[in-house]
Protein backbone atom coordinates (compact mmCIF):
# COMPACT_ATOMS: atom_id res chain seq x y z
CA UNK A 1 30.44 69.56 -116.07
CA UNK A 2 27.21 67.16 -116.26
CA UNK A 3 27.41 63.80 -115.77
CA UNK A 4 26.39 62.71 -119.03
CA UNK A 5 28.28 66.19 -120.81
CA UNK A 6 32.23 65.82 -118.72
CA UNK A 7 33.83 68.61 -119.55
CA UNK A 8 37.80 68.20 -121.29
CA UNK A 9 40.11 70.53 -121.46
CA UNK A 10 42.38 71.02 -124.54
CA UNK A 11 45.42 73.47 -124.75
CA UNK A 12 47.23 74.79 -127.73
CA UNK A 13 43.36 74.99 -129.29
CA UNK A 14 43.00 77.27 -132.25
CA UNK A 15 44.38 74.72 -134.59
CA UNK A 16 46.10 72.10 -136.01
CA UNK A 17 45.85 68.84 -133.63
CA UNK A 18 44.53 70.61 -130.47
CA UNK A 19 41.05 71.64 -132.70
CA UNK A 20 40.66 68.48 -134.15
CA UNK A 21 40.77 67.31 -130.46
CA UNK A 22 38.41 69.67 -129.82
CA UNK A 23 35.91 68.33 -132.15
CA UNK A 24 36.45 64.56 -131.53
CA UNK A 25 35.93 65.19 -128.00
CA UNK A 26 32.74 67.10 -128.29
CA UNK A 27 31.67 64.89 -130.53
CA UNK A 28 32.79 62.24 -128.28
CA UNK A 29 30.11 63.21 -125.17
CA UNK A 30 32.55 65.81 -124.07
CA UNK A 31 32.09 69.53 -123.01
CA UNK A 32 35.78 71.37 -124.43
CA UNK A 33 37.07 73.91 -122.95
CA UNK A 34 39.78 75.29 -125.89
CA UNK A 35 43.43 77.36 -124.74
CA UNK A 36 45.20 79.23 -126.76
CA UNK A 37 47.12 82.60 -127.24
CA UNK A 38 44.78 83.04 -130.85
CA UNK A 39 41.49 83.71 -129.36
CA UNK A 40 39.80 84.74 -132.46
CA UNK A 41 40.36 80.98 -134.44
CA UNK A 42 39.76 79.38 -130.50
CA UNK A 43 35.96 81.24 -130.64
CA UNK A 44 35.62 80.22 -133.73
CA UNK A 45 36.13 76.25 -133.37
CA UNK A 46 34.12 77.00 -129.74
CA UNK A 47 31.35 77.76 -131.64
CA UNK A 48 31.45 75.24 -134.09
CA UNK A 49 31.51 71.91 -131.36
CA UNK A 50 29.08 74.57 -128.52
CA UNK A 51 32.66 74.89 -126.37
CA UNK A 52 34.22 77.13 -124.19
CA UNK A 53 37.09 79.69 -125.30
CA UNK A 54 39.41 81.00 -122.72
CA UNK A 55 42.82 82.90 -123.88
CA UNK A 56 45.75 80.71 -122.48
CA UNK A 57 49.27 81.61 -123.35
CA UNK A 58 51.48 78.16 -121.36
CA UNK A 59 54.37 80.30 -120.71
CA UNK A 60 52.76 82.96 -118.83
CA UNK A 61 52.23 81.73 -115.49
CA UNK A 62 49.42 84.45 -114.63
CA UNK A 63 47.90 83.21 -117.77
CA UNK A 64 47.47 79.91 -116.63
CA UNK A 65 46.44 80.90 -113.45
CA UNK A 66 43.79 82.30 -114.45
CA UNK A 67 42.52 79.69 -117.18
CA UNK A 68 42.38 77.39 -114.39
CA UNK A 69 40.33 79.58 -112.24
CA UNK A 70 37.58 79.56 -115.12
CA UNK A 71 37.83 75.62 -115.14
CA UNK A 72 36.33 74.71 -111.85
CA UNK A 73 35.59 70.99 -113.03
CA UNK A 74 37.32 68.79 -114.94
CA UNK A 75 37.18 65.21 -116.03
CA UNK A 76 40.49 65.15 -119.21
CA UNK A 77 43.33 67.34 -119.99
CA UNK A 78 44.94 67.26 -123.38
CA UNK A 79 48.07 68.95 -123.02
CA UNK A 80 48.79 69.81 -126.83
CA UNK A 81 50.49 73.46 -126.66
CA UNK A 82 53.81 72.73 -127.88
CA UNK A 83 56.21 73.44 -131.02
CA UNK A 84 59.41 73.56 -132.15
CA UNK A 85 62.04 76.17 -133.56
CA UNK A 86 64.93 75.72 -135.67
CA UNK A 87 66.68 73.24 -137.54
CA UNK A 88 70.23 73.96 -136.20
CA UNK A 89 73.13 71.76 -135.16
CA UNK A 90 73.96 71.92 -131.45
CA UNK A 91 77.39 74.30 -132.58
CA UNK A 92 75.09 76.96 -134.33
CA UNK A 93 72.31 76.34 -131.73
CA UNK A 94 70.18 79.13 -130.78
CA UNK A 95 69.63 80.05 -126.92
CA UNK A 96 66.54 81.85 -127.40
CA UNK A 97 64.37 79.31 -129.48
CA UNK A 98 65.74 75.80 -127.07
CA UNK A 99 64.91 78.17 -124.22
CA UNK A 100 60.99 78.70 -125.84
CA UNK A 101 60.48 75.06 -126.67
CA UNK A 102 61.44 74.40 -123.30
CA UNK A 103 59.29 76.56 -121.81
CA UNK A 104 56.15 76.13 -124.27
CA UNK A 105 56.60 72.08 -124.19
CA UNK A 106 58.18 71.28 -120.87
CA UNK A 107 57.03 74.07 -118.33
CA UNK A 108 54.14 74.97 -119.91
CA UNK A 109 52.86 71.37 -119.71
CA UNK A 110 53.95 71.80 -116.07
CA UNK A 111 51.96 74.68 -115.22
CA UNK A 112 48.78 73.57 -116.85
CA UNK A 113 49.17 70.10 -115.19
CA UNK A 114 49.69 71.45 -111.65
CA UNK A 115 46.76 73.90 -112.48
CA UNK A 116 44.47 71.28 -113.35
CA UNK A 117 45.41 67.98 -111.32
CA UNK A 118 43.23 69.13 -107.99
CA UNK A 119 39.93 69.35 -110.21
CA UNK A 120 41.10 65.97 -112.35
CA UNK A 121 41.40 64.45 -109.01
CA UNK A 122 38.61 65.67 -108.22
CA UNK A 123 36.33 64.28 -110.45
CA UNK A 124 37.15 60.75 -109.36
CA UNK A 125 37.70 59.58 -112.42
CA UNK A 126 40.41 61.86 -114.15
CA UNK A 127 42.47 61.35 -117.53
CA UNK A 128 45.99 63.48 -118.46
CA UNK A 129 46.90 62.46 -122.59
CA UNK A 130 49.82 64.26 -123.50
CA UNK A 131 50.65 64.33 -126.88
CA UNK A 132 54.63 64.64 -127.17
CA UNK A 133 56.50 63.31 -130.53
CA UNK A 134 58.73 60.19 -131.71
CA UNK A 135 61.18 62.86 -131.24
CA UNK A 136 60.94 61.53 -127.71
CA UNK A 137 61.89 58.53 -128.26
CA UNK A 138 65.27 58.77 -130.29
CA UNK A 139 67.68 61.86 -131.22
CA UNK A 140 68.17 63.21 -134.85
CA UNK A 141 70.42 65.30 -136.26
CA UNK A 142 69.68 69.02 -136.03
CA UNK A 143 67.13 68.84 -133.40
CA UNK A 144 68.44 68.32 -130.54
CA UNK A 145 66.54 70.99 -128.36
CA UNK A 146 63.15 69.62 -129.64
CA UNK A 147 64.23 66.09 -129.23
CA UNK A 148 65.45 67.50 -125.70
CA UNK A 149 62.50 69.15 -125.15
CA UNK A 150 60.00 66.53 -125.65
CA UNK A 151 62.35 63.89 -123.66
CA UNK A 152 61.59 66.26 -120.58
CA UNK A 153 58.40 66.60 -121.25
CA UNK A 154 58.35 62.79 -121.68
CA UNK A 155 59.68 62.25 -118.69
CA UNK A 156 57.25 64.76 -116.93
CA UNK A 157 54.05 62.68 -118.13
CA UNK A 158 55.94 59.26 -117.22
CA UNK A 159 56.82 60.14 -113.92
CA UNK A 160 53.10 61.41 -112.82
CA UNK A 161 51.72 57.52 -113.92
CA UNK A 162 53.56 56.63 -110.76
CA UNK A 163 53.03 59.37 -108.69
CA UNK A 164 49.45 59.28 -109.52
CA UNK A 165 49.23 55.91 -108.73
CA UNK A 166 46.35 54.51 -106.76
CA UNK A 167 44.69 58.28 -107.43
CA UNK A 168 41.75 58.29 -109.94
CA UNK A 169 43.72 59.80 -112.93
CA UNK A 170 44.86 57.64 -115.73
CA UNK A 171 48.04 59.05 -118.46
CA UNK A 172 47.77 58.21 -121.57
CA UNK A 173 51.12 59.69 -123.50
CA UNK A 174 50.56 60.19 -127.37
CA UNK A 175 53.70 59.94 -129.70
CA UNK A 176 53.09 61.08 -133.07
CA UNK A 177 55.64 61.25 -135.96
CA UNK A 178 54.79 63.29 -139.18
CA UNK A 179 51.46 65.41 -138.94
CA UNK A 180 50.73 67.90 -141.68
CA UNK A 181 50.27 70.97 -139.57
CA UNK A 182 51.40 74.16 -138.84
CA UNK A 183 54.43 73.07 -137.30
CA UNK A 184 56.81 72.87 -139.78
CA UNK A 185 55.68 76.56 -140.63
CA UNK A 186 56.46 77.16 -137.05
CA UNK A 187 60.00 75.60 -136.79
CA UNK A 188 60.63 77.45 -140.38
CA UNK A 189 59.58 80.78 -138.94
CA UNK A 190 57.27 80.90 -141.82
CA UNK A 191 58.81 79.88 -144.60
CA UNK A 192 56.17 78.14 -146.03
CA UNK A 193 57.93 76.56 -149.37
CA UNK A 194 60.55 75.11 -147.16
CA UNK A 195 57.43 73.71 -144.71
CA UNK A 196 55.74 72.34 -147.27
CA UNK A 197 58.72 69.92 -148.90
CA UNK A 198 58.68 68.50 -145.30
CA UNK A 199 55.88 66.49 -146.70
CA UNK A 200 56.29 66.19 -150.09
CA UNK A 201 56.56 62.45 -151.90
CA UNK A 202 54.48 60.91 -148.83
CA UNK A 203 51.55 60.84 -147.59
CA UNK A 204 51.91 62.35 -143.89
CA UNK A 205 49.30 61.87 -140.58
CA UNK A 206 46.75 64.36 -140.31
CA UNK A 207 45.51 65.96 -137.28
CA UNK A 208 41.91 64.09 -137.30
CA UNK A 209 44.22 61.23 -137.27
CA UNK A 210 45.81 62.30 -133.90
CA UNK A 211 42.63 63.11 -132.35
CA UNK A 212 40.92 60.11 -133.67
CA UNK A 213 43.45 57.93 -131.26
CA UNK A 214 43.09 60.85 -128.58
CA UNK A 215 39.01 60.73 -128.64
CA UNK A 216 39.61 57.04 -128.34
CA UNK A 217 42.28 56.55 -125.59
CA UNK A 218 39.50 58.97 -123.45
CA UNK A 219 36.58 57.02 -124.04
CA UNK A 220 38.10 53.61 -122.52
CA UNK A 221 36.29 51.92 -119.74
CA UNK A 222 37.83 53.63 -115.82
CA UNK A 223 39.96 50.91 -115.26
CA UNK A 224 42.00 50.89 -119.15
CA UNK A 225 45.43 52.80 -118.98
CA UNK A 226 46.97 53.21 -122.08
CA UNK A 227 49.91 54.40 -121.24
CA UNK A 228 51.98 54.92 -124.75
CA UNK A 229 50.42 55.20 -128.51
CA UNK A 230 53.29 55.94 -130.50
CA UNK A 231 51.66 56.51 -133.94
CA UNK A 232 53.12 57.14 -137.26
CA UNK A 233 52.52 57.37 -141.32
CA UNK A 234 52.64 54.40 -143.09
CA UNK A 235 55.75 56.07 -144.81
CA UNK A 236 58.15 56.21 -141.39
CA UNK A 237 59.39 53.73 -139.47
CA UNK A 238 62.27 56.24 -137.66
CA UNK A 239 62.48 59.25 -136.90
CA UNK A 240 64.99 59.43 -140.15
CA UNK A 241 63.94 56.96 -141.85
CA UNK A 242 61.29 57.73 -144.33
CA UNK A 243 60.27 56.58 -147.73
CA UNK A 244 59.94 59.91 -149.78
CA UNK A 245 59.08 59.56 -153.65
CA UNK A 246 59.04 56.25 -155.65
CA UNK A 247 57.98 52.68 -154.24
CA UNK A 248 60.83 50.93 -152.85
CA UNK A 249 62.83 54.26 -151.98
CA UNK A 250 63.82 54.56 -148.99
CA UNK A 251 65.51 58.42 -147.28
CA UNK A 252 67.02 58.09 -144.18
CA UNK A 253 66.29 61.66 -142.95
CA UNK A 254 65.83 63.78 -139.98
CA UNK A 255 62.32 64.23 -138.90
CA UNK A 256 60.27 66.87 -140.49
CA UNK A 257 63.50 68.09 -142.69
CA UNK A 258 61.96 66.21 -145.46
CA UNK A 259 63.46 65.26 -149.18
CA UNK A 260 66.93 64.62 -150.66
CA UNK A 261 69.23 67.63 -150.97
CA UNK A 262 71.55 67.43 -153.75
CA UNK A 263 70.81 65.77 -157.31
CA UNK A 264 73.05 63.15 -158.39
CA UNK A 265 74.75 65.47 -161.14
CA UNK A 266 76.23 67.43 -158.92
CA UNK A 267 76.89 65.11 -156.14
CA UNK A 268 77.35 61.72 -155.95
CA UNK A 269 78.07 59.26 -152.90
CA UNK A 270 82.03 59.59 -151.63
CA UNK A 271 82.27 56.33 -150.21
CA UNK A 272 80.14 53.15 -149.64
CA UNK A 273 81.53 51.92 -146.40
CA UNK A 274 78.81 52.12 -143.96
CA UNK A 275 78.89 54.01 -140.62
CA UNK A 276 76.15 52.68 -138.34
CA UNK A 277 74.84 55.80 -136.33
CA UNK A 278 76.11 58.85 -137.60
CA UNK A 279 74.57 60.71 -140.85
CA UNK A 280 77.21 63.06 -140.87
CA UNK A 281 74.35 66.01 -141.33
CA UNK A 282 74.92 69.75 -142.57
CA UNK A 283 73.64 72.26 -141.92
CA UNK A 284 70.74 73.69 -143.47
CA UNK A 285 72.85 77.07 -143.95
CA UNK A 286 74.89 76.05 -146.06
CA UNK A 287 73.16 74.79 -149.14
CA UNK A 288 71.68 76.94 -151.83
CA UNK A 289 67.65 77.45 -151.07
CA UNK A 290 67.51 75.79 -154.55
CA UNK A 291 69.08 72.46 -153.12
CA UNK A 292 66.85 72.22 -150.39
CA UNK A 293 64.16 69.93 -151.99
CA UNK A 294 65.75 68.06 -154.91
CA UNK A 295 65.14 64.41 -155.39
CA UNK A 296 67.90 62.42 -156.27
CA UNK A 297 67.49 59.37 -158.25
CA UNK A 298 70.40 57.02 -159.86
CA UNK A 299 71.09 53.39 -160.92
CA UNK A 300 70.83 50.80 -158.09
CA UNK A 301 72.39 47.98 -156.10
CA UNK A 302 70.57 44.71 -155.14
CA UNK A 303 70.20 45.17 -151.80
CA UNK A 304 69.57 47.81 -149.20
CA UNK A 305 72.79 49.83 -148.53
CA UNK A 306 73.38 52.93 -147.07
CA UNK A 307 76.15 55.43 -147.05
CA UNK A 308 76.44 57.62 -144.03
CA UNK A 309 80.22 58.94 -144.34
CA UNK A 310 81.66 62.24 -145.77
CA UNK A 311 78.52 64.23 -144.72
CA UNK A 312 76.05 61.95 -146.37
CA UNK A 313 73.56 59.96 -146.32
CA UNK A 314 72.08 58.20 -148.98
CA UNK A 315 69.87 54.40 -149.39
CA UNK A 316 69.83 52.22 -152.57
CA UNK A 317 67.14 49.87 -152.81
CA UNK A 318 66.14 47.26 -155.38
CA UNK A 319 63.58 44.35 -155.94
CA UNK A 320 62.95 42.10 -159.18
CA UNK A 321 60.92 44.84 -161.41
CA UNK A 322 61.14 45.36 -165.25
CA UNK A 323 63.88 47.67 -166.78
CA UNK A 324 60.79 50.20 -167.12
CA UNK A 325 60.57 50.56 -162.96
CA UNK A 326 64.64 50.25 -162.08
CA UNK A 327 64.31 50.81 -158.32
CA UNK A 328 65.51 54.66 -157.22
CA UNK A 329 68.89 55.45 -155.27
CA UNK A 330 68.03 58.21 -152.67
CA UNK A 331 70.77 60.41 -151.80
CA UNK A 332 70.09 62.64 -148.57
CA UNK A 333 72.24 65.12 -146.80
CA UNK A 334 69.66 66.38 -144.18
């Protein structure tokens, strides 16, 4: 680390947000030091912004151990390594992948923090961003041990503002909602069809987005903390709530699950008594693949209603538009 070239360290590297962290940074003033299990794509985004690659695995305590031992100085840690498995309901949940998102997003962040804190201290003028999720903020059906994951790894970041106070090391906690990267091919165990209609009928955040905000939070005068940047696509305002097709339609679905399930022919709304809170989700299992990403679309009401009884949900909208542009009922069952 130089004075003018402070070095930054970002972990989960060799893609996706972490790279494009990588190169804001560096081309921010920064000197990156990229972590990751995938060393060949980490050497090859080193090379591109003149970094340094070290193999990093989070949940491999030796592993860290040593990635900290070849980081003798350091100014910002991005902790970025993180992910998510599974789209199951807490009944059909499964032990092994809530017990790796816990460790990849919750102790892994640990371990790297710990590692790192007596150089970011240090340097007398230190910065930890950790880049959590919405899913941090609020539950949604189907996900409850990411949502539970990133809550404790929430709460990790939060807590060290306080116990870091009066130390020279700012937090700055970033909450993104829908990112187009390799995560929903991560949580889908690589079924990249169903990843990809995640996405589909909006336009999402990209990672260069995430590490635009990042690059920026870093590059604040000493004394400016900001503490939270929630940041999301123009298209979400919820975690499950997400306009996905048409103008003026509105899907209230589960993060990253993505479009409506069922087309109106086959299924239509049971009941249009509103149930504040509960979507009454099913599971993924048992739908035909083919179901998975059809858009529904039907006559409409005049005013925003939604049904969320019987194991539905669905949202009508409508607004004063020709015959030619009849606003679009959206019928969901995440």
């Amino acid at each position: 680390m130089t004075a003018d070239r402070p070095t930054a360290v970002v972990t989960g590297a060799s893609s996706g947000i972490g790279a494009a962290t990588a190169r804001a940074l560096s081309a921010a003033g920064f000197h990156v030091v990229l972590g990751a299990r995938r060393t060949d794509r980490l050497a090859e985004v080193a090379a591109e912004i003149d970094g340094t690659a070290v193999r990093l695995d989070v949940t491999d305590a030796a592993s860290v151990a040593a990635f900290a031992a070849a980081v003798p100085e350091c100014r910002l840690l991005v902790n970025n390594a993180g992910g998510a498995k599974g789209m199951e309901p807490v009944a059909e949940a499964d032990e092994d992948a809530w017990r790796w998102m816990f460790e990849t997003n919750v102790i892994g962040t640990l371990r790297v923090t710990k590692a790192l804190l007596p150089a970011l201290i240090a340097s007398g003028d230190g910065h930890i961003v950790t880049v959590t999720s919405i899913a941090a903020l609020e539950p949604y059906d189907n996900g409850a041990g990411y949502t539970g994951a990133k809550h404790a790894q929430a709460m990790l970041h939060r807590t060290l503002r306080g116990e870091l106070l009066g130390q020279p090391v700012r937090l700055t906690e970033i909450l993104p909602g829908m990112v187009e990267t390799e995560f929903s091919l991560v949580r889908f165990d690589g079924d990249a069809e169903r990843a990809d209609g995640v996405y589909r009928g909006l336009t999402p955040l990209t990672a260069d987005d995430v590490a635009d905000v990042i690059a920026f939070a870093a590059t604040r005068p000493s004394h400016v903390n900001l503490d939270q940047i929630v940041m999301k696509p123009r298209a979400q305002a919820l975690t499950r709530h997400v306009t996905a097709g048409p103008p003026h339609t509105v899907a209230r679905i589960p993060q990253m699950v993505g479009l409506a399930r069922k087309s109106a022919q086959n299924a239509a709304p049971r009941s249009s008594t509103a149930s504040a809170g509960s979507t009454g989700a099913t599971s993924a299992t048992d739908r035909k693949p083919a179901d998975r990403n059809a858009s529904t679309i039907g006559p409409a009401s005049q005013n925003v209603a939604r049904n969320e009884t019987g194991g539905s949900t669905w949202a009508t909208t409508a607004s004063a538009r020709p015959p030619s542009k009849t606003p679009s009922v959206v019928w969901v069952r995440p």
